[in-house]
Protein backbone atom coordinates (compact mmCIF):
# COMPACT_ATOMS: atom_id res chain seq x y z
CA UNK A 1 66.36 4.89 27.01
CA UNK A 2 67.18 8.52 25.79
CA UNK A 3 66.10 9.31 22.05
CA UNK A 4 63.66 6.03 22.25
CA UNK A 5 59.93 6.21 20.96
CA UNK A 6 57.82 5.11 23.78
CA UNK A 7 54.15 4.27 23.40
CA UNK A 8 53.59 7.93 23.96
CA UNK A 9 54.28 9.14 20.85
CA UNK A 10 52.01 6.71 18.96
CA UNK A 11 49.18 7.97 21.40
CA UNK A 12 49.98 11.33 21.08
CA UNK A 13 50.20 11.16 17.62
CA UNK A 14 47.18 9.28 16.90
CA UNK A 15 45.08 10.82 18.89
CA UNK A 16 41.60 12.67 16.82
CA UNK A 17 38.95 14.44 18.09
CA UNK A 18 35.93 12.44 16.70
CA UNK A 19 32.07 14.42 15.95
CA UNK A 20 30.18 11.06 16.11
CA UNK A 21 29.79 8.65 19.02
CA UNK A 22 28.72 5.24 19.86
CA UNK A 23 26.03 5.51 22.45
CA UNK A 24 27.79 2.82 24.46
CA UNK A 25 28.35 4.17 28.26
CA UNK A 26 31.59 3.38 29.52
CA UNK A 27 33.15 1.59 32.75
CA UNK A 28 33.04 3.25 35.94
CA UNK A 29 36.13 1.92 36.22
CA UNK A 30 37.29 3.53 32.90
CA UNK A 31 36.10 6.83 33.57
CA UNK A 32 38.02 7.18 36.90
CA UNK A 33 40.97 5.73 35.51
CA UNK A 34 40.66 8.63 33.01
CA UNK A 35 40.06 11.51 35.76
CA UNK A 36 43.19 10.03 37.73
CA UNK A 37 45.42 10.51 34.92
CA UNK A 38 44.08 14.21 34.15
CA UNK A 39 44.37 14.77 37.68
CA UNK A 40 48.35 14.29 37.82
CA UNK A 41 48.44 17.66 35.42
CA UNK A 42 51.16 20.10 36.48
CA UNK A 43 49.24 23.25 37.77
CA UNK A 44 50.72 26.80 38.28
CA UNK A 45 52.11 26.39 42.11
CA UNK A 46 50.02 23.13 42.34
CA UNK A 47 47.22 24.80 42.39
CA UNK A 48 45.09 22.03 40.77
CA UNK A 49 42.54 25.19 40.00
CA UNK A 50 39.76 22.57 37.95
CA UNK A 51 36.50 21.93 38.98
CA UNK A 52 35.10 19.15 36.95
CA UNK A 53 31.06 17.83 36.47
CA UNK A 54 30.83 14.67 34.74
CA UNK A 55 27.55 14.40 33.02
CA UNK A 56 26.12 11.00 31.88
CA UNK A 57 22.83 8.74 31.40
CA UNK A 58 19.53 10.76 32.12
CA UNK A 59 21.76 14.15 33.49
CA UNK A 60 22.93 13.51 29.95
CA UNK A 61 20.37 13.89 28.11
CA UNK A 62 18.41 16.75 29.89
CA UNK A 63 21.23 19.09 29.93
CA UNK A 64 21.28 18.20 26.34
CA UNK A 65 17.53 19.52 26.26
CA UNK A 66 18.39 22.50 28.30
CA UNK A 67 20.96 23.60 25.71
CA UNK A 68 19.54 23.29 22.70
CA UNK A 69 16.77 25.33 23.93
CA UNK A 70 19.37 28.17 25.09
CA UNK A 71 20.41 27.80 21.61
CA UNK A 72 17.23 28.09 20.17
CA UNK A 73 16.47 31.19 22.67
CA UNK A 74 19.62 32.83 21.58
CA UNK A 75 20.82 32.73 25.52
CA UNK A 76 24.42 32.67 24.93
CA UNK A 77 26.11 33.29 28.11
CA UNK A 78 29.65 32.74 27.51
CA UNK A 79 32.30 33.35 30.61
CA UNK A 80 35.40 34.58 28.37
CA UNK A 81 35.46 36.02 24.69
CA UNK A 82 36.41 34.55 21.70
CA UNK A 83 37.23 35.11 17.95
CA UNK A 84 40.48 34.66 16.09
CA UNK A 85 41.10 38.19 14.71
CA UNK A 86 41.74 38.52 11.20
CA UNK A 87 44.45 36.36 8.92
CA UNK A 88 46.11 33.02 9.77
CA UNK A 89 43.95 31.93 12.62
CA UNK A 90 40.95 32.83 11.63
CA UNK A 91 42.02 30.99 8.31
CA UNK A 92 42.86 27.94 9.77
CA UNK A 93 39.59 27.98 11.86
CA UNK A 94 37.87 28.28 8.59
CA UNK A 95 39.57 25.80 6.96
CA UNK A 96 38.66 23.66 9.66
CA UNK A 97 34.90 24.37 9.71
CA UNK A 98 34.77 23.92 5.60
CA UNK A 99 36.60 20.06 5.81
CA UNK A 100 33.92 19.46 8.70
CA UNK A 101 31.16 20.34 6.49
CA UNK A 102 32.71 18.53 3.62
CA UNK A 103 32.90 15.10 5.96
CA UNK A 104 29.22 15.37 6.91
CA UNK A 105 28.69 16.07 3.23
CA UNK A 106 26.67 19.83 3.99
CA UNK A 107 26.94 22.34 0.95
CA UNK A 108 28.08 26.11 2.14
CA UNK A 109 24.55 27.29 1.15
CA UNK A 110 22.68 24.37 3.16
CA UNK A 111 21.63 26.84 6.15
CA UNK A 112 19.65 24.12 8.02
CA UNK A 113 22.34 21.22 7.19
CA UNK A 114 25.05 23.47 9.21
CA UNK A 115 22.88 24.65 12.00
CA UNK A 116 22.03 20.90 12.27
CA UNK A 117 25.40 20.30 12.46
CA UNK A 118 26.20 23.07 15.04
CA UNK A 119 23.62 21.79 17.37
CA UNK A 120 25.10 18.33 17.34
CA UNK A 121 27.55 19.91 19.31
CA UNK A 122 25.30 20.51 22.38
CA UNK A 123 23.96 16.87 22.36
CA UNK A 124 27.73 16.05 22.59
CA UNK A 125 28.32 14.32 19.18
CA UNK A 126 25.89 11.52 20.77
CA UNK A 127 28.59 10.70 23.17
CA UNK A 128 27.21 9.30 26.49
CA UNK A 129 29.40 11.36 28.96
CA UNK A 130 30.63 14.90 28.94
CA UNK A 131 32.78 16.62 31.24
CA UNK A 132 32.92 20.23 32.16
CA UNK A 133 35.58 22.08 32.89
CA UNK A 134 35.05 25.03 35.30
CA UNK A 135 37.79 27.53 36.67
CA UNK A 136 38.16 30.21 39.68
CA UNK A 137 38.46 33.78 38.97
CA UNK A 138 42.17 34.00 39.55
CA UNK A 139 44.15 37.08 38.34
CA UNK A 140 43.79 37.36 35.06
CA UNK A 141 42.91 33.89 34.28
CA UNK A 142 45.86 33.38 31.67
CA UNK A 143 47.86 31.03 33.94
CA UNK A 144 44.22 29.08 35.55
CA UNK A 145 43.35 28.49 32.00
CA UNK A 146 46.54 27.08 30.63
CA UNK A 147 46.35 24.72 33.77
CA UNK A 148 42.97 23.77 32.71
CA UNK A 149 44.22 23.13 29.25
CA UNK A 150 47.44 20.35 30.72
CA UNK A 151 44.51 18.45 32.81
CA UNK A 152 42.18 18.18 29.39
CA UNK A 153 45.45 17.11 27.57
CA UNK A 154 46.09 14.56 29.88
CA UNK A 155 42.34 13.33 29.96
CA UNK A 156 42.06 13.24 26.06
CA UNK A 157 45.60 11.52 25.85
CA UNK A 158 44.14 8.97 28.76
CA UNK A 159 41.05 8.12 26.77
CA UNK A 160 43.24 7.73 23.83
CA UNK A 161 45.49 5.54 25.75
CA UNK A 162 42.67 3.52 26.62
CA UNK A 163 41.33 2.72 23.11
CA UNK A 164 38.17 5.82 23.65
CA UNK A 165 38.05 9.24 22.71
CA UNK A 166 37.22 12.59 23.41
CA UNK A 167 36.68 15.91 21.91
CA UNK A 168 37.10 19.03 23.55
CA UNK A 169 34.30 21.97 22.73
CA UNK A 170 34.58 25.38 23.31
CA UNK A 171 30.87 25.96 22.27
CA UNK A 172 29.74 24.07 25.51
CA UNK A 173 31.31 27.07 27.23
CA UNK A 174 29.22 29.34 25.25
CA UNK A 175 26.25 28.34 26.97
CA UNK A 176 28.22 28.52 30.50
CA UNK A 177 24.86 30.03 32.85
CA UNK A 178 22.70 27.36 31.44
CA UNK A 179 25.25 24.49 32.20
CA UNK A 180 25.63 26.09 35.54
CA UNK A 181 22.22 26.18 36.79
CA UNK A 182 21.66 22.80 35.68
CA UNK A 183 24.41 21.38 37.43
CA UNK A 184 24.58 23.52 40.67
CA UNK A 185 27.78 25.18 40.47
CA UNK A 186 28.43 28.47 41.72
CA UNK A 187 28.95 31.82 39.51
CA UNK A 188 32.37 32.35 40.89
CA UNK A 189 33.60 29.19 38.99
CA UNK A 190 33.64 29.94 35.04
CA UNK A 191 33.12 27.56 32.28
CA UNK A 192 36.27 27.29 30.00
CA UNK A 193 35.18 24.24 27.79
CA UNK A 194 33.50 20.59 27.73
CA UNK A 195 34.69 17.20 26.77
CA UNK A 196 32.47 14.81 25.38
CA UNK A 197 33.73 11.25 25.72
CA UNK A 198 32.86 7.82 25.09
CA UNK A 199 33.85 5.50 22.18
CA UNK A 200 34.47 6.71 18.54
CA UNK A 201 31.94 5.69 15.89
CA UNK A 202 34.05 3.85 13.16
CA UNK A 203 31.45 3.82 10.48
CA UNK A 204 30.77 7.58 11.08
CA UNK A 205 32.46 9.59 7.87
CA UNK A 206 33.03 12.60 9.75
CA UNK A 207 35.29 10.45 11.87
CA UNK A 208 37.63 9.95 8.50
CA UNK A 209 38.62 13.58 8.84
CA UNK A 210 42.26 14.23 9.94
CA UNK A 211 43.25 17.80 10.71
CA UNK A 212 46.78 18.81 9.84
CA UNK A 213 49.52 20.24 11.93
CA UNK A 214 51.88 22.89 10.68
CA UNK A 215 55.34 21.99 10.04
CA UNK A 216 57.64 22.88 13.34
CA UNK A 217 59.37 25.30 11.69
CA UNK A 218 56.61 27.67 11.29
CA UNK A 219 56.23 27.60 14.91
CA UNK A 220 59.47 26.93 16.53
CA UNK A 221 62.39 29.23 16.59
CA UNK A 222 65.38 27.34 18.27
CA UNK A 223 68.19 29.23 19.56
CA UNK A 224 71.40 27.20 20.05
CA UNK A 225 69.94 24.13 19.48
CA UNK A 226 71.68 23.19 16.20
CA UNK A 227 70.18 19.95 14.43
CA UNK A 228 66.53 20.20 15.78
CA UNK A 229 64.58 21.46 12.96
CA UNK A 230 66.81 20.34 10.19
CA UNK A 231 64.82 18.63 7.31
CA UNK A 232 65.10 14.76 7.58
């Protein structure tokens, strides 16, 4: 019925992007349960423009290998650029990466503690599966990549569905020649992000953390549409 919460918004709602993993593998049958649902994503002129590798047991763990030595090499290879300029995204990316920190209990002047923590990133928050999300060269790559983005929403809101989780990484991307040799993919398909997947470590304290959302009315501006972002 119209104006009725469905199941949907507790998912959507609930949903967290965990940094610690239980090294349990899942189902097959949960994994392609999960890749079904991304795969109904709207697409710019149904395109469907993803390409996704699915990385898991020993393929796991020796691409893990591969990139922390990139990382130790310095062989960042990233397909797009990044950076949040200066002011309120930047702040908010800091502000993110300082309650991070704070859950896995690193001080700002612990160097080692928050490599150590950055590099936890390329053995995928000791998730057993990861999935990659690679892109053609189309256009600009604007549209392909917000097409990309609605197939890892659904995929992250199917895990969530499902009781599992997922985090999506841009640094994964970072290291986007070094994932593709190891996998076999050709250079005309670029890297956006990864996934790492699995099920959620509930003892982890990093895993406590729970990132805020500004209110709508910093980033809505409704025209004729009386009512919507009135306080309740």
């Amino acid at each position: 019925m119209p104006g009725t919460a469905s199941p949907f918004t507790d998912i959507a709602r609930s949903r967290r992007s965990p940094r610690q993993f239980l090294p349990t593998a899942l189902s097959p049958s949960d994994i392609r349960g999960v890749l079904e649902d991304a795969q109904t994503a709207p697409s710019n002129s149904n395109t469907q423009p993803w390409t996704v590798h699915v990385v898991s047991g020993a393929a796991r763990d020796a691409l893990a290998k591969e990139l922390l030595r990139a990382e130790e090499e310095g062989r960042t290879s990233p397909d797009f650029t990044d950076g949040y300029g200066e002011g309120l995204y930047l702040e908010r990316s800091q502000a993110l990466g300082a309650s991070v920190y704070r859950a896995r209990g690193v001080e700002r002047s612990d160097r080692d503690g928050r490599r150590a923590a950055v590099r936890e990133n390329l053995e995928f928050y000791g998730a057993p599966h990861a999935a990659f999300l690679f892109m053609p060269a189309l256009g600009d790559g604007v549209r392909t990549a917000g097409d990309i983005g609605m197939y890892a929403q659904n995929f992250l809101l199917s895990l969530a569905a499902r009781g599992l989780a997922g985090i999506p990484q841009t640094i994964l991307g970072v290291y986007a020649d070094t994932v593709r040799e190891f996998l076999g993919v050709p250079a005309e398909l670029k890297l956006l992000f990864g996934i790492s997947f699995g099920m959620a470590d509930p003892t982890a304290p990093v895993n406590t953390l729970r990132t805020e959302r500004v209110p709508l009315q910093r980033s809505v501006v409704v025209h004729d549409t009386p009512g919507v972002l009135d306080r309740q």
